[in-house]
PDB file of N, CA and C in Angstrom:
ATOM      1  N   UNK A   1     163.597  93.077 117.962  1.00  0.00           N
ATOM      2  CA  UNK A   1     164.284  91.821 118.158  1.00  0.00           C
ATOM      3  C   UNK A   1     163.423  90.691 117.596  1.00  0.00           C
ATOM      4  N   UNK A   2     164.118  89.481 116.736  1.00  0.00           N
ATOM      5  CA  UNK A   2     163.416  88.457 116.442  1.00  0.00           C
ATOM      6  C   UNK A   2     162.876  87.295 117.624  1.00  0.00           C
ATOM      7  N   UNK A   3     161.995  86.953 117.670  1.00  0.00           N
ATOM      8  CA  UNK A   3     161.706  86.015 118.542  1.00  0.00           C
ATOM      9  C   UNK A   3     162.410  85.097 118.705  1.00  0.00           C
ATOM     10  N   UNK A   4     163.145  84.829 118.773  1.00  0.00           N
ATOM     11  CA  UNK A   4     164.474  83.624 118.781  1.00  0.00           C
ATOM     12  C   UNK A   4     164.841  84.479 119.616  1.00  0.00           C
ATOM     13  N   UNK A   5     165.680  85.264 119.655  1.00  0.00           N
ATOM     14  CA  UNK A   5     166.365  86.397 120.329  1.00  0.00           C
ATOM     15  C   UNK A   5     165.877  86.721 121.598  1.00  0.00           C
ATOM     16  N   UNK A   6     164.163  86.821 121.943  1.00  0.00           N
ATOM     17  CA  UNK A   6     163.388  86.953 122.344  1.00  0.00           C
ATOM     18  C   UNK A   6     163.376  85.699 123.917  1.00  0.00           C
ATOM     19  N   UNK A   7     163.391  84.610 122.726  1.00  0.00           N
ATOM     20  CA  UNK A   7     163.366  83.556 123.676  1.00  0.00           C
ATOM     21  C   UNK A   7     164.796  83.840 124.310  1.00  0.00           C
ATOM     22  N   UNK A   8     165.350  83.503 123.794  1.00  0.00           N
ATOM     23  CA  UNK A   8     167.178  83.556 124.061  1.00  0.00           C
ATOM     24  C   UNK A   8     167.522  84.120 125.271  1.00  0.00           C
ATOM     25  N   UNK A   9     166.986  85.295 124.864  1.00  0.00           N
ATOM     26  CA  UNK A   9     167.244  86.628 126.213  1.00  0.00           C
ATOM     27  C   UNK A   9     166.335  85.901 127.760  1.00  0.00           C
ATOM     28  N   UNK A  10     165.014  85.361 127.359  1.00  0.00           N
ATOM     29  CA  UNK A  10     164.472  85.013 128.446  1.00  0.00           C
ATOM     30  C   UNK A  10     164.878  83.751 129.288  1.00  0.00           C
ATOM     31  N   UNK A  11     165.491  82.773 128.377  1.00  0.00           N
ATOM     32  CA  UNK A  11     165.790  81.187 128.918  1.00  0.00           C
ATOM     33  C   UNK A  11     167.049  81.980 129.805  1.00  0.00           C
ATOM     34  N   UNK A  12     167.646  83.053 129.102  1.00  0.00           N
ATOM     35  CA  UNK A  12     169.375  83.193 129.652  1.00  0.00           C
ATOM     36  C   UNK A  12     168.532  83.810 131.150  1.00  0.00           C
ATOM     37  N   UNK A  13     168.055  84.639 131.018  1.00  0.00           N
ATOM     38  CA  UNK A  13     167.325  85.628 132.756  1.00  0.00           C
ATOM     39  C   UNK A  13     166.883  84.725 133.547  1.00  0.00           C
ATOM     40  N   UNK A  14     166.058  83.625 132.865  1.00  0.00           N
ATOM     41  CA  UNK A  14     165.450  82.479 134.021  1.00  0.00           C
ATOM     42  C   UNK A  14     166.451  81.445 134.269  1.00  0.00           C
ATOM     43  N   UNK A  15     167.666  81.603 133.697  1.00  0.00           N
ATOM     44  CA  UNK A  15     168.948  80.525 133.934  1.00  0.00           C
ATOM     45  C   UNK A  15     170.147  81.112 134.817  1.00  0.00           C
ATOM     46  N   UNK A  16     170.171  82.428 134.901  1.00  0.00           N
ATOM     47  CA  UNK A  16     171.082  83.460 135.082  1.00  0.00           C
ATOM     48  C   UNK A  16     172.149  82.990 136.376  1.00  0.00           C
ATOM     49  N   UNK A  17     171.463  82.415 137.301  1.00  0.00           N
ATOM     50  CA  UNK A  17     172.197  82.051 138.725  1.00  0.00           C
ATOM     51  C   UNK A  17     173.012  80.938 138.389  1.00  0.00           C
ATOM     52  N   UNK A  18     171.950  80.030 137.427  1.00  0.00           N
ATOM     53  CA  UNK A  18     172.750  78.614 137.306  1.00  0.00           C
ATOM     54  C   UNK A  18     174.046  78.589 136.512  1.00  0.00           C
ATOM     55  N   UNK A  19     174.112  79.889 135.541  1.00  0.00           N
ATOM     56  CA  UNK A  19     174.772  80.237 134.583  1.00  0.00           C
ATOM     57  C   UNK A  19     176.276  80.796 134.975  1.00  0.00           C
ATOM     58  N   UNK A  20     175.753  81.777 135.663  1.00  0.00           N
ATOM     59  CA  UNK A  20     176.665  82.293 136.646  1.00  0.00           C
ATOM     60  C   UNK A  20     177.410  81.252 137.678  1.00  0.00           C
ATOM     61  N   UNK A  21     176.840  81.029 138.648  1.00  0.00           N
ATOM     62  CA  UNK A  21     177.467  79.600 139.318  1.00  0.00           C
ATOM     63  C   UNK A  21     178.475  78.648 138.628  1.00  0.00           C
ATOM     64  N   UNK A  22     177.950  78.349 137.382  1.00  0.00           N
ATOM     65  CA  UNK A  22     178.614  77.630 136.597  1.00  0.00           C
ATOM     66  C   UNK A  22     180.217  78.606 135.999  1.00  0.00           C
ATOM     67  N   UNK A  23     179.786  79.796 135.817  1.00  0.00           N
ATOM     68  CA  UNK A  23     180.942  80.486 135.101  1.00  0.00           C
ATOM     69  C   UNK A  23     181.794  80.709 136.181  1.00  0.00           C
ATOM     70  N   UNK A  24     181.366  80.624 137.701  1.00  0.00           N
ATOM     71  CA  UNK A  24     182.483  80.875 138.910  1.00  0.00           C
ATOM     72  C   UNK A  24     183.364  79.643 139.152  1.00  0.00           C
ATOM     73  N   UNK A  25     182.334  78.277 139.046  1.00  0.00           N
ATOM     74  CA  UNK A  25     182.905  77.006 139.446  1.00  0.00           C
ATOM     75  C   UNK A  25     184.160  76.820 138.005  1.00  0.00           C
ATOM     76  N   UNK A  26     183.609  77.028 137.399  1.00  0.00           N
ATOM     77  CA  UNK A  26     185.206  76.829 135.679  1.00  0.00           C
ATOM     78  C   UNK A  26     185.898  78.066 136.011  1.00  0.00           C
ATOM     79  N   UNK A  27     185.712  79.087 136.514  1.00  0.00           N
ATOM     80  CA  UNK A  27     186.897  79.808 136.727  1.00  0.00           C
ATOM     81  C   UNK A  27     188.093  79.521 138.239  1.00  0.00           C
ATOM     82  N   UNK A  28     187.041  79.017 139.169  1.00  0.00           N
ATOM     83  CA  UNK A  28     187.751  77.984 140.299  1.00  0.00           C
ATOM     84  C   UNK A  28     189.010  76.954 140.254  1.00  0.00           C
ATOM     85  N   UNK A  29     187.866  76.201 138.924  1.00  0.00           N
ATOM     86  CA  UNK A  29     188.788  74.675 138.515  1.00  0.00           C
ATOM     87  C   UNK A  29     189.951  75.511 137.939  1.00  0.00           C
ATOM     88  N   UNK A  30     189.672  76.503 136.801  1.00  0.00           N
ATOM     89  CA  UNK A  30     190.513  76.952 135.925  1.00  0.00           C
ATOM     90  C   UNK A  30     191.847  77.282 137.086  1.00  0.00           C
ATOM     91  N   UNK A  31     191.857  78.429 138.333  1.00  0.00           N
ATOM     92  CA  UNK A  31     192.697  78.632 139.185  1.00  0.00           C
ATOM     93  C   UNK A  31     193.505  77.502 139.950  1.00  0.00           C
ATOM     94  N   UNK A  32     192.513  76.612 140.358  1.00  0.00           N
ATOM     95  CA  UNK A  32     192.943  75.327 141.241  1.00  0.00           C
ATOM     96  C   UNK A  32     193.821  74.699 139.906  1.00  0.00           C
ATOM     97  N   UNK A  33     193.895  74.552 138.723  1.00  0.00           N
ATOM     98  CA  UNK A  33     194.564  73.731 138.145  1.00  0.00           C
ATOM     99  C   UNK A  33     196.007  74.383 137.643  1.00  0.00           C
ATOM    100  N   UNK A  34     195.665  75.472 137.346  1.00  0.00           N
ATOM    101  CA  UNK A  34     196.990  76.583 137.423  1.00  0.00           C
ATOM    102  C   UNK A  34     197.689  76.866 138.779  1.00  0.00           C
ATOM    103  N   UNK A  35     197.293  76.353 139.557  1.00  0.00           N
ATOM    104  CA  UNK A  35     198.192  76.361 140.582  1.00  0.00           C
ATOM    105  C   UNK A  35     199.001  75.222 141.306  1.00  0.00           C
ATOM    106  N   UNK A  36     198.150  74.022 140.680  1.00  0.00           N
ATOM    107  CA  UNK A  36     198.840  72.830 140.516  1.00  0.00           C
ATOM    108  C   UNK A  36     200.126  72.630 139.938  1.00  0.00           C
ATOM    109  N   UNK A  37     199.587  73.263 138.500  1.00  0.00           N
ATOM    110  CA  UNK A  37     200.921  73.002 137.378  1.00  0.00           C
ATOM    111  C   UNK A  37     201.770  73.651 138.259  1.00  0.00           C
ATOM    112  N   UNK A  38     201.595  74.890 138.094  1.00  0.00           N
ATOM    113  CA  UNK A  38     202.805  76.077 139.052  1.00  0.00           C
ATOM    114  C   UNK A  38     203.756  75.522 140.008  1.00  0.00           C
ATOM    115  N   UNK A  39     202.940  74.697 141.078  1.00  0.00           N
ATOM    116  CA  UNK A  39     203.170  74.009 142.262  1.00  0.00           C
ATOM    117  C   UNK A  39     204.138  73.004 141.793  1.00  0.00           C
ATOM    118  N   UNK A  40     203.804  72.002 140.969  1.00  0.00           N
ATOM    119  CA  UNK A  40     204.715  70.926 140.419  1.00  0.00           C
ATOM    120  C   UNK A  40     205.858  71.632 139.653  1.00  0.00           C
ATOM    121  N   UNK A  41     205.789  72.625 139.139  1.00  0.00           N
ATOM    122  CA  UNK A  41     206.657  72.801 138.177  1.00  0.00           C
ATOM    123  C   UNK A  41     207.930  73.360 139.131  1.00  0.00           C
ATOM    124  N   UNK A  42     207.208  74.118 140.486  1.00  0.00           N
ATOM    125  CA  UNK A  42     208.366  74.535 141.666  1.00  0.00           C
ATOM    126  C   UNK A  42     209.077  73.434 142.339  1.00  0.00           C
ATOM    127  N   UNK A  43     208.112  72.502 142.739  1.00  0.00           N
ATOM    128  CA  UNK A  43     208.722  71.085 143.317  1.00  0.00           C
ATOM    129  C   UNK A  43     210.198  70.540 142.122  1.00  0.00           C
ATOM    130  N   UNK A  44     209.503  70.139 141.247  1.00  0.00           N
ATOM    131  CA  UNK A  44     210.262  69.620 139.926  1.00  0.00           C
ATOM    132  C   UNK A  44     211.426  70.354 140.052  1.00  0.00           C
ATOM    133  N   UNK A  45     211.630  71.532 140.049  1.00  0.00           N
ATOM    134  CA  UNK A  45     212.660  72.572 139.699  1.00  0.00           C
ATOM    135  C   UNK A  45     213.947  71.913 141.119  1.00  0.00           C
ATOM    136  N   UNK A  46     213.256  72.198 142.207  1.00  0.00           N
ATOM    137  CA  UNK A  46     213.541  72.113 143.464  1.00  0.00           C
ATOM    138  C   UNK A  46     214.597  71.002 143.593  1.00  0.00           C
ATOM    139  N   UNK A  47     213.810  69.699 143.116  1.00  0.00           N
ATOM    140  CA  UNK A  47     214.570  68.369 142.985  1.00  0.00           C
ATOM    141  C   UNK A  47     215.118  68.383 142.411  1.00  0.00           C
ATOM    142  N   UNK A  48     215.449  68.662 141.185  1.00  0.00           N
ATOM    143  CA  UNK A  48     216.231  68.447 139.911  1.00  0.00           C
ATOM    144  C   UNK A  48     217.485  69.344 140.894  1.00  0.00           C
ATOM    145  N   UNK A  49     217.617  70.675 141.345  1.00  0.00           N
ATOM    146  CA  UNK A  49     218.413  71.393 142.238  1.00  0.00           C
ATOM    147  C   UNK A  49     218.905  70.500 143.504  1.00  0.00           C
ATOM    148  N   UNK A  50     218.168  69.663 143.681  1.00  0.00           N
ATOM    149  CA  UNK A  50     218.969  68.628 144.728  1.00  0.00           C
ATOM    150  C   UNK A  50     219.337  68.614 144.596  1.00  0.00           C
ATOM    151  N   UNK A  51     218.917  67.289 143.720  1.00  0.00           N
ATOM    152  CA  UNK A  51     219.676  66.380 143.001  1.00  0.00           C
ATOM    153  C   UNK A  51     221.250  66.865 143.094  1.00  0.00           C
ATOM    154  N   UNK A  52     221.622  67.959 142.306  1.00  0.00           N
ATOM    155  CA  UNK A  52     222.287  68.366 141.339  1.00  0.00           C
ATOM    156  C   UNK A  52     223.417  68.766 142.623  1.00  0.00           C
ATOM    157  N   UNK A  53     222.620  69.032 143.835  1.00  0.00           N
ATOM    158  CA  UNK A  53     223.917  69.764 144.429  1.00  0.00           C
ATOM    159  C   UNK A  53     224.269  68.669 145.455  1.00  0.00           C
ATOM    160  N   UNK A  54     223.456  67.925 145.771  1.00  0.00           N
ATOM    161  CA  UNK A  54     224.074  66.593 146.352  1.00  0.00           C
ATOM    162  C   UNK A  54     225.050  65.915 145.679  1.00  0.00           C
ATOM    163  N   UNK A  55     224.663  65.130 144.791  1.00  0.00           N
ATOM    164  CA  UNK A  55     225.966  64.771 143.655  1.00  0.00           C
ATOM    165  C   UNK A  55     227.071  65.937 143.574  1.00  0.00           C
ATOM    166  N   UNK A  56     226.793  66.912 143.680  1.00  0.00           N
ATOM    167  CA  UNK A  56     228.399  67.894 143.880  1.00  0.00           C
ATOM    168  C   UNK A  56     228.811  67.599 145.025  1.00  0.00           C
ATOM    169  N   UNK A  57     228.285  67.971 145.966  1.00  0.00           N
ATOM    170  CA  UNK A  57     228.668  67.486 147.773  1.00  0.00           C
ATOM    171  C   UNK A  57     229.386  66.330 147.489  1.00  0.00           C
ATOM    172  N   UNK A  58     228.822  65.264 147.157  1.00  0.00           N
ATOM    173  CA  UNK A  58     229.196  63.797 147.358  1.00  0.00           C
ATOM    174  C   UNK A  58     231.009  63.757 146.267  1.00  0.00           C
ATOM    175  N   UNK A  59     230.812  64.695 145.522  1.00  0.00           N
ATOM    176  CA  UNK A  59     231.745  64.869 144.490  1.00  0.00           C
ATOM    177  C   UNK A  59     233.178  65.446 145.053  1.00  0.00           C
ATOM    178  N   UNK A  60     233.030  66.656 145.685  1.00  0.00           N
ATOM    179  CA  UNK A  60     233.720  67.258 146.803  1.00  0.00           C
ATOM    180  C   UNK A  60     234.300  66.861 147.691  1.00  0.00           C
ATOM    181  N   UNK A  61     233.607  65.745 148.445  1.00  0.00           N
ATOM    182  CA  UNK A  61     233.629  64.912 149.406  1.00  0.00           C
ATOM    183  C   UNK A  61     234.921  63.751 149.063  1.00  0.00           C
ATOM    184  N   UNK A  62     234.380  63.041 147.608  1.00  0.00           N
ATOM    185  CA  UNK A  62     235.960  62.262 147.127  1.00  0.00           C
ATOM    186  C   UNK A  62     236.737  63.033 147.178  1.00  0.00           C
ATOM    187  N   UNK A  63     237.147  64.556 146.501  1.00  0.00           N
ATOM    188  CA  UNK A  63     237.864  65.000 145.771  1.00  0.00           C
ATOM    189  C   UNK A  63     238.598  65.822 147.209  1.00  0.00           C
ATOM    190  N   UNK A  64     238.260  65.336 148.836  1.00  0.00           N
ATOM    191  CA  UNK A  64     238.725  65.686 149.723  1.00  0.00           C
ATOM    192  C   UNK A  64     239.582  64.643 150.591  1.00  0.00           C
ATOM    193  N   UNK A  65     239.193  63.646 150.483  1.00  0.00           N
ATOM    194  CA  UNK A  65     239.625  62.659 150.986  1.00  0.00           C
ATOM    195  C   UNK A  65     241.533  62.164 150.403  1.00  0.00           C
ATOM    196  N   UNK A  66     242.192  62.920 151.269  1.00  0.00           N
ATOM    197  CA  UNK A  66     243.639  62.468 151.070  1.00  0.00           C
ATOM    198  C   UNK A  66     244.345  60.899 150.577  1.00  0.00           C
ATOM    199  N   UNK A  67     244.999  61.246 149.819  1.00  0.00           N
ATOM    200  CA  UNK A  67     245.557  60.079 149.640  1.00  0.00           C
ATOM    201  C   UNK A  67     247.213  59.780 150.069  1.00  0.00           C
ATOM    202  N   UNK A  68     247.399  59.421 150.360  1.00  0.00           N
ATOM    203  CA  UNK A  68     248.675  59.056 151.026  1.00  0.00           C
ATOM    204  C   UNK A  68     249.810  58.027 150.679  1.00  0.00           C
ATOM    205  N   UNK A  69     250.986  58.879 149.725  1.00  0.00           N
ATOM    206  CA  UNK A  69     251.859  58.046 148.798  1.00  0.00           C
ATOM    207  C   UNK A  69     253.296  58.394 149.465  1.00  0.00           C
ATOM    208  N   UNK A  70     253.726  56.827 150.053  1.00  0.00           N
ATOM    209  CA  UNK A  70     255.107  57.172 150.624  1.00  0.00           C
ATOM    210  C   UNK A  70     256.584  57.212 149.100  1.00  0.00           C
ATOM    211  N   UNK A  71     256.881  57.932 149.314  1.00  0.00           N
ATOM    212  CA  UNK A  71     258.184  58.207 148.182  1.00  0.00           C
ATOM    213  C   UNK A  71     259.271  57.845 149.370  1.00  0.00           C
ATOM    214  N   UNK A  72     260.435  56.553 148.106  1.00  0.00           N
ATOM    215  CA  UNK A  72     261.755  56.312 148.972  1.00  0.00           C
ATOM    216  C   UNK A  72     262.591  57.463 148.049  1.00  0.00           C
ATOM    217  N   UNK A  73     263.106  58.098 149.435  1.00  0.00           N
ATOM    218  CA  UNK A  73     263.842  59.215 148.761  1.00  0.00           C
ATOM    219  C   UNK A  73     265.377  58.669 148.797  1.00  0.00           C
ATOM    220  N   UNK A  74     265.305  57.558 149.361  1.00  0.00           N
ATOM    221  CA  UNK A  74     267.036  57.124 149.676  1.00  0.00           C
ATOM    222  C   UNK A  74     268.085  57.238 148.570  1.00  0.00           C
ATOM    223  N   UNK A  75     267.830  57.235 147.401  1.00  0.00           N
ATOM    224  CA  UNK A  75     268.389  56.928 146.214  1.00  0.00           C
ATOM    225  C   UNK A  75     268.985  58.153 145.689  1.00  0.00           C
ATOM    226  N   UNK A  76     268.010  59.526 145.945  1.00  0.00           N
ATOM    227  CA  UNK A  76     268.336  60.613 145.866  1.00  0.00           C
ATOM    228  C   UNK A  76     269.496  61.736 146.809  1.00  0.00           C
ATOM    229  N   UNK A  77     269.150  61.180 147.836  1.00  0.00           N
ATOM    230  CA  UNK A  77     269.903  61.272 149.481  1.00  0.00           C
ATOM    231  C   UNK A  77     271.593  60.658 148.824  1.00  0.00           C
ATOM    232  N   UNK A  78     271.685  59.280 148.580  1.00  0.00           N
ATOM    233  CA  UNK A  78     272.864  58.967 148.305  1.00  0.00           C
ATOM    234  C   UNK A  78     273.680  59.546 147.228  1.00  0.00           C
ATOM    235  N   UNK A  79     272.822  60.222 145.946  1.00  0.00           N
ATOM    236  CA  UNK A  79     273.277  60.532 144.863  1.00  0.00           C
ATOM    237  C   UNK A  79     273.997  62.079 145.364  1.00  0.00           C
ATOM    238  N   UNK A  80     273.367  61.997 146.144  1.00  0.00           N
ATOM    239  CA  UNK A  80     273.722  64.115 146.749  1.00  0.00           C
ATOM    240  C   UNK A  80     274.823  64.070 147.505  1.00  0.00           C
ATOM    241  N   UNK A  81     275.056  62.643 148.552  1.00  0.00           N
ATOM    242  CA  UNK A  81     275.537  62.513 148.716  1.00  0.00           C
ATOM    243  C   UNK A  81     277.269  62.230 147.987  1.00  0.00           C
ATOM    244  N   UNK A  82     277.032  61.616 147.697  1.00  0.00           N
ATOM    245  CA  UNK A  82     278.239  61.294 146.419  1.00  0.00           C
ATOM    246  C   UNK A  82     278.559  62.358 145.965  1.00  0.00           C
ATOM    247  N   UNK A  83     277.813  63.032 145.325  1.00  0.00           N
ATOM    248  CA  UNK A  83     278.354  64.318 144.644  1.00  0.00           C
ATOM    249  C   UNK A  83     279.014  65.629 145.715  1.00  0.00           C
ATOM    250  N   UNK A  84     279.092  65.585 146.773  1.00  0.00           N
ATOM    251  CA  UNK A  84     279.632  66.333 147.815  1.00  0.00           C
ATOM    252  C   UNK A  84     280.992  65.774 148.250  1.00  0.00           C
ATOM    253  N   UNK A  85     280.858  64.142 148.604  1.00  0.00           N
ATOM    254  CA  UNK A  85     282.011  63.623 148.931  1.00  0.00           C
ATOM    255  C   UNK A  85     282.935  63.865 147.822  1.00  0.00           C
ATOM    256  N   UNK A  86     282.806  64.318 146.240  1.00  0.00           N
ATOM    257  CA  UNK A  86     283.591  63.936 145.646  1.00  0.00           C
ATOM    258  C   UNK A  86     284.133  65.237 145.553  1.00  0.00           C
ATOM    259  N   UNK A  87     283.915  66.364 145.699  1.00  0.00           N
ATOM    260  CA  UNK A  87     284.237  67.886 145.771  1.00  0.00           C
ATOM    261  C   UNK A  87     285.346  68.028 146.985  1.00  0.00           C
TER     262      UNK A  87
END
């Protein structure tokens, strides 16, 4: 091995804990932040699904509400009429 190499190997053995530590704490953040996104991206989903079914409810809700149209049938009544009396 070249002495570079030499050194290399030794700074990494006398660093090894700090090194390590370090490679657990970025794989931590790395998890904690992937579970963020994940997390928001379920929320997000969630609401947008409210949303979506409230505005139907509320939609339903008009499309239940009776409306109430009086028809004068008198005109028809007399015409039926007439046509019987004249038989």
């Amino acid at each position: 091995m070249s002495q570079a190499k030499v050194e290399e190997h030794k700074e990494e053995k006398l660093h090894r804990k700090e090194i390590v530590k370090k490679q657990k704490r970025n794989k931590f953040i790395a998890a904690l932040v992937s579970v963020a996104i994940c997390a928001a991206a379920v929320v997000w989903i969630g609401w947008s699904l409210y949303g979506k079914v409230q505005s139907a409810q509320k939609e339903a809700e008009a499309d239940k509400q009776t409306v109430v149209t009086p028809i004068d049938l008198s005109a028809l009544s007399d015409y039926s009429g007439s046509i019987l009396d004249n038989k």
